[in-house]
Protein backbone atom coordinates (compact mmCIF):
# COMPACT_ATOMS: atom_id res chain seq x y z
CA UNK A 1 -3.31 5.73 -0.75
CA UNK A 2 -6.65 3.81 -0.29
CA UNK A 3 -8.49 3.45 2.70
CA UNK A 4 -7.52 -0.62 2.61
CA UNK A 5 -3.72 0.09 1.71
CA UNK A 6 -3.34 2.70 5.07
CA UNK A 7 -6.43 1.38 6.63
CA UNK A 8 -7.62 -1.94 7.79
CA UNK A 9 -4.98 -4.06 6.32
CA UNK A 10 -2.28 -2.61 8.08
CA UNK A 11 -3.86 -1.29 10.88
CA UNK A 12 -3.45 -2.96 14.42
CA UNK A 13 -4.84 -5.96 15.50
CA UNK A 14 -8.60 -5.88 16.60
CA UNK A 15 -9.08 -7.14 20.19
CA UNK A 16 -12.45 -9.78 19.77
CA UNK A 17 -14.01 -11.01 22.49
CA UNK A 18 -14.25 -14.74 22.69
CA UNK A 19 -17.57 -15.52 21.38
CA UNK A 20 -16.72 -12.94 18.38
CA UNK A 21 -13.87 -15.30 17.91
CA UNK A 22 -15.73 -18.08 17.92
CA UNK A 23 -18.20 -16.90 14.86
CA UNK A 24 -14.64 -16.31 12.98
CA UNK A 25 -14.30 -19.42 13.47
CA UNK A 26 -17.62 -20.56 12.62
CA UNK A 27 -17.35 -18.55 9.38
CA UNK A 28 -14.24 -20.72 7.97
CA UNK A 29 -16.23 -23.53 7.93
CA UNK A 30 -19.47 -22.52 6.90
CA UNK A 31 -19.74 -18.97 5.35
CA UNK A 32 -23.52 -18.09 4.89
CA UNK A 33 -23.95 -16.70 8.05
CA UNK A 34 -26.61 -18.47 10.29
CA UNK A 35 -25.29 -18.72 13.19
CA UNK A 36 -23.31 -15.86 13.50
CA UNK A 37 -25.20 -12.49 15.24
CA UNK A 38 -25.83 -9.56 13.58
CA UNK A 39 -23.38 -7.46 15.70
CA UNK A 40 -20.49 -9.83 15.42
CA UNK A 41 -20.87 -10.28 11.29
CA UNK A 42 -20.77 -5.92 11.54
CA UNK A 43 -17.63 -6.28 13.76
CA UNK A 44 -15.64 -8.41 11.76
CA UNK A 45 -16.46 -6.76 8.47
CA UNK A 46 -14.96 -3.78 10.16
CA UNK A 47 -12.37 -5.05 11.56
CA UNK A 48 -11.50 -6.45 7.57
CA UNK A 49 -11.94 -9.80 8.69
CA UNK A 50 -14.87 -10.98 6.62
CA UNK A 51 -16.47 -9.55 3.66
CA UNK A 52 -20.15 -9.31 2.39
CA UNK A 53 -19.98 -11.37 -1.11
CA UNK A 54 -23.41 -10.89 -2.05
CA UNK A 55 -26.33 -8.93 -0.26
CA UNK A 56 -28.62 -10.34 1.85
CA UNK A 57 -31.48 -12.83 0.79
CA UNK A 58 -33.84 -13.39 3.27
CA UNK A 59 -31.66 -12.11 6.01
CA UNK A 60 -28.88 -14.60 5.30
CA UNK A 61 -25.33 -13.17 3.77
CA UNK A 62 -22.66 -15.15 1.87
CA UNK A 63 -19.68 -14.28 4.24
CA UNK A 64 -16.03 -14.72 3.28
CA UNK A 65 -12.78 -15.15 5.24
CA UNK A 66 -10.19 -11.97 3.97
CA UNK A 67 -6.37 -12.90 4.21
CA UNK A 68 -6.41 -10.73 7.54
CA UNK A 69 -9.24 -12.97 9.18
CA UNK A 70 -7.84 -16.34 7.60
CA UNK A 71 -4.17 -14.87 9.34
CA UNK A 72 -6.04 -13.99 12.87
CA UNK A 73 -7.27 -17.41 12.74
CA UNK A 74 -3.83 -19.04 12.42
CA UNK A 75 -2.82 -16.58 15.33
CA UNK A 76 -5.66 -17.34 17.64
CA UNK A 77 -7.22 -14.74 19.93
């Protein structure tokens, strides 16, 4: 079994803290990540929320939403 199957897909809910939340949110409507701070972009990759579609040019990622972080969107906090 991969490390997604048993892993971060069905693993438990990560807790976020509000403004970590808020850059989720941020990232569904505008997915190169600007705005969003270094530590939360880390967080939510790890947490299989987001994913790194390209690397970095000049410090700026393409970010998108995985079907976990589009489904803790729809759930809220």
């Amino acid at each position: 079994m991969s490390k997604l199957e048993g892993g971060l897909l069905s693993g438990p809910r990560q807790r976020l803290t509000p403004e970590e939340f808020r850059s989720l949110e941020e990232l569904r409507h505008r997915p190169k990540q600007r705005m969003v701070s270094d530590e939360h972009r880390e967080r939510l990759i790890k947490a299989g929320y987001v994913r790194a579609l390209v690397a970095p040019n000049d410090g700026v990622y393409d970010l998108a939403l995985t079907g976990r972080g589009l489904r803790r969107l729809e759930i809220g906090k």
